[in-house]
Protein backbone atom coordinates (compact mmCIF):
# COMPACT_ATOMS: atom_id res chain seq x y z
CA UNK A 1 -33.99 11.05 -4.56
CA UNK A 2 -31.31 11.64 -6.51
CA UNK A 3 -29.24 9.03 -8.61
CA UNK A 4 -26.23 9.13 -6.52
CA UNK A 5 -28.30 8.44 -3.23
CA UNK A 6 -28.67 4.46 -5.04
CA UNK A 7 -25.13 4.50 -5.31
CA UNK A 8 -23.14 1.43 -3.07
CA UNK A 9 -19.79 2.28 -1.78
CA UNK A 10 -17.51 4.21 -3.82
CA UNK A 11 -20.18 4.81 -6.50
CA UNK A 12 -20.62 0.96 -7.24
CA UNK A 13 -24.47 0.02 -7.49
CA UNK A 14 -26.68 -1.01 -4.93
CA UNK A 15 -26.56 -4.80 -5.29
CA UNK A 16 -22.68 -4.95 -6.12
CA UNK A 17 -20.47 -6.85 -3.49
CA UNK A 18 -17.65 -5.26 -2.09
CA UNK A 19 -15.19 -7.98 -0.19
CA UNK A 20 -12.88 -5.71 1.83
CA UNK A 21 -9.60 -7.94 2.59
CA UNK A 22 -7.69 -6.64 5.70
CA UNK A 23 -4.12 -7.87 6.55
CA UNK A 24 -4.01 -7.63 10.52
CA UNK A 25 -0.83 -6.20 12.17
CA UNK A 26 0.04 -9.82 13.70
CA UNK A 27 -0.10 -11.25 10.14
CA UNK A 28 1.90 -7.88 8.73
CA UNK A 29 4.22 -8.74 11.29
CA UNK A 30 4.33 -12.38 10.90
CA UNK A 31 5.16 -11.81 7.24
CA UNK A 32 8.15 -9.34 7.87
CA UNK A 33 9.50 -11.90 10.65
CA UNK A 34 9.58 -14.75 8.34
CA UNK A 35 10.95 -12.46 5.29
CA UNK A 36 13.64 -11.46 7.62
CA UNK A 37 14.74 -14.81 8.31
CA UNK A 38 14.49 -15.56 4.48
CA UNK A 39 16.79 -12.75 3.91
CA UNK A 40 19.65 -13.88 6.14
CA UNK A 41 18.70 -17.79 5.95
CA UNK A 42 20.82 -19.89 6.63
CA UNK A 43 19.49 -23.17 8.85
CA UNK A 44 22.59 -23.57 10.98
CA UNK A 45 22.41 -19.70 12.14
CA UNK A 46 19.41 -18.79 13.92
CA UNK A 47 18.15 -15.18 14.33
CA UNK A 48 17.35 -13.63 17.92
CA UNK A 49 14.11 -12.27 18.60
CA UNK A 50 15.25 -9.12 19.84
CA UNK A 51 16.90 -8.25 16.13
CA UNK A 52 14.33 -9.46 14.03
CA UNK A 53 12.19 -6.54 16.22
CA UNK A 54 14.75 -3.95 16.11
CA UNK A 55 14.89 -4.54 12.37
CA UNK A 56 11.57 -4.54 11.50
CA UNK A 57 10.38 -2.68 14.26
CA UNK A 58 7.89 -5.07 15.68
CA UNK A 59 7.08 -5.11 19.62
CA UNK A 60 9.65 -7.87 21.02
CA UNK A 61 6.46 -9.06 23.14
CA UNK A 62 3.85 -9.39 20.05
CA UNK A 63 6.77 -10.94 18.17
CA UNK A 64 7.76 -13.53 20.20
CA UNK A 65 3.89 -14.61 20.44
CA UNK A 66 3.87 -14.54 16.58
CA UNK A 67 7.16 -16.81 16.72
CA UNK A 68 5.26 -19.04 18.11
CA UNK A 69 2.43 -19.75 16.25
CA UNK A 70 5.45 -20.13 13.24
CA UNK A 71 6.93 -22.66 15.53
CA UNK A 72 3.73 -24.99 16.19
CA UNK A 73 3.08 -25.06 12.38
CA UNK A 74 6.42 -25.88 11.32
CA UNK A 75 7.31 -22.70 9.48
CA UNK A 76 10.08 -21.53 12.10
CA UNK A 77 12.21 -23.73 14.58
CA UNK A 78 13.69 -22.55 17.56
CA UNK A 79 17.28 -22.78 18.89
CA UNK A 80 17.69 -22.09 22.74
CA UNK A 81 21.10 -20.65 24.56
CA UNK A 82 23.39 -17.77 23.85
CA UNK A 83 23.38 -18.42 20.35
CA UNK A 84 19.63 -19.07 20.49
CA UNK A 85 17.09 -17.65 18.11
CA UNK A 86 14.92 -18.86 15.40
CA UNK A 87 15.35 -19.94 11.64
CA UNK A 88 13.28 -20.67 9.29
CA UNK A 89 12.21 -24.84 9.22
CA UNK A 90 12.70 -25.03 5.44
CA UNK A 91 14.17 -22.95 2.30
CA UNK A 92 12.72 -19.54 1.65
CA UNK A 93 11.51 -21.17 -1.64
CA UNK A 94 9.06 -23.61 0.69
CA UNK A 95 7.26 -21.07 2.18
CA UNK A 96 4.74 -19.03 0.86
CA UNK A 97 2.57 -15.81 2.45
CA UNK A 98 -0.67 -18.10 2.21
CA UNK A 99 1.16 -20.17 4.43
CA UNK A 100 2.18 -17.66 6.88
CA UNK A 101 -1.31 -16.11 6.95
CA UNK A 102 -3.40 -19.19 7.11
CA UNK A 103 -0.81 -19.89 9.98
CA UNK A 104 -1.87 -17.21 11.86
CA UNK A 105 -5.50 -16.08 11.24
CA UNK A 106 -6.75 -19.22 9.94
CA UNK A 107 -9.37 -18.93 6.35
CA UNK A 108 -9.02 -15.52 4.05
CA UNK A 109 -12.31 -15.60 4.11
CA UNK A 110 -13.91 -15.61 7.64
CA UNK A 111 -18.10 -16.59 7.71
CA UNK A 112 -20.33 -14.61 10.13
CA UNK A 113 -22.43 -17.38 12.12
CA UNK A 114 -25.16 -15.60 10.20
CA UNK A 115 -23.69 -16.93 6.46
CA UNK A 116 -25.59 -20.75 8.06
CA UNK A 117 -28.95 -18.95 7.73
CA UNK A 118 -31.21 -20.27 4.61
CA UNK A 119 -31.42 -17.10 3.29
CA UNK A 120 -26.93 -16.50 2.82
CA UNK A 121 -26.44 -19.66 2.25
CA UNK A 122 -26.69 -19.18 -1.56
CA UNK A 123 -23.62 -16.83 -1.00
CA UNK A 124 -21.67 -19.40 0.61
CA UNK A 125 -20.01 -20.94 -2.74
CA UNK A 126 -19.21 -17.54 -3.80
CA UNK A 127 -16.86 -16.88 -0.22
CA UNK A 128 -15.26 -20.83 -1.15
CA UNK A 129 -14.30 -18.74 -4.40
CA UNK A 130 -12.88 -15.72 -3.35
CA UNK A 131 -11.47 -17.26 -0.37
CA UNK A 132 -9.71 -19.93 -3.21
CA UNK A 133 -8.65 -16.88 -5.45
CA UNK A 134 -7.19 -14.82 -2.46
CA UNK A 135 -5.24 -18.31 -1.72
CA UNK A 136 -3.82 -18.77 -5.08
CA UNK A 137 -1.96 -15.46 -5.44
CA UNK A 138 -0.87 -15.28 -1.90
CA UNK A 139 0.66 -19.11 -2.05
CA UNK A 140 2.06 -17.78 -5.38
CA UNK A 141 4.25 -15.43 -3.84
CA UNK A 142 7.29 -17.27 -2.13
CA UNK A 143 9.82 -15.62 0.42
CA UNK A 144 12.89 -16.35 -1.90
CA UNK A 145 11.23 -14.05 -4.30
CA UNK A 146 10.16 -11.61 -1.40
CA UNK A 147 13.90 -11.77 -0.03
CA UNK A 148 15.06 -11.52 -3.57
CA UNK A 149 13.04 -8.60 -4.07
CA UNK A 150 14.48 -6.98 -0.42
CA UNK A 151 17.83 -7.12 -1.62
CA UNK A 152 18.10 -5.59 -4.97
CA UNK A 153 15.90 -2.58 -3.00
CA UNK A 154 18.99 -2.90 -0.65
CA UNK A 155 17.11 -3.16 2.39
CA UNK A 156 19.22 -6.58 3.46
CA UNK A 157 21.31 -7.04 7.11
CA UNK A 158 23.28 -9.63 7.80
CA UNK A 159 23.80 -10.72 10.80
CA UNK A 160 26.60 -13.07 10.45
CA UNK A 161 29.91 -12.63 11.91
């Protein structure tokens, strides 16, 4: 047997850990709704569905499911009638990606039933860890800054008239 054969993935040994974080499409998506509404917030002026999907090409059906998880956990608000849409429920500064991805899928790090057993339950403070680390850089990063960030890339619309 050769050395590599011992190998873990991507040439890391055996008994290393690899955590593998994946960002879903619903929570990609919820993230580009809400930094769309940072980008042209304004609480007074809400944002229809229909262009926050054209914009950042997101399904209009997913979307409005995605809206409203947002809604039930206070991240969006809704405004109904012609001028109907949604905005965001507080400043761009007050809202963080943690928050929109806990909103949506819950813990970074998600337990198999099988992390209860005695013999994975050593691992379990380790997942608290990671799952606290993953938190604290993704609550670090605000929409203002995001929206900021948009703009001087020049990718902003405004949808005022």
């Amino acid at each position: 047997m050769e050395s590599s054969d011992l190998s873990g993935p991507e040439g890391l040994p055996p008994h290393a850990i690899v955590i593998a974080v994946k960002i879903s499409a619903k929570e990609e998506y919820a993230c580009l709704a809400v930094l769309e509404l940072a980008m042209n917030y304004d609480p007074d002026l809400p944002i229809r569905v229909h262009d926050i999907a054209e914009r950042q090409k997101i399904p209009v059906k997913f979307l409005f499911q995605i809206m409203q998880v947002l809604k039930r956990v206070d991240i969006v608000r809704s405004k109904r009638g012609t001028d109907g849409g949604y905005v965001l429920a507080r400043s761009p500064q007050d809202v963080s990606v943690g928050d929109v991805i806990r909103s949506i899928s819950g813990p970074y790090v998600q337990l198999s039933p099988n992390c209860d057993s005695d013999n994975t339950r050593q691992f379990k403070p380790i997942w608290d860890q990671v799952d606290h680390a993953i938190g604290s850089v993704l609550d670090d990063v605000t929409f203002a800054r995001l929206a900021s960030e948009a703009r001087i890339e020049g990718r902003q619309v405004m949808y005022h008239i």
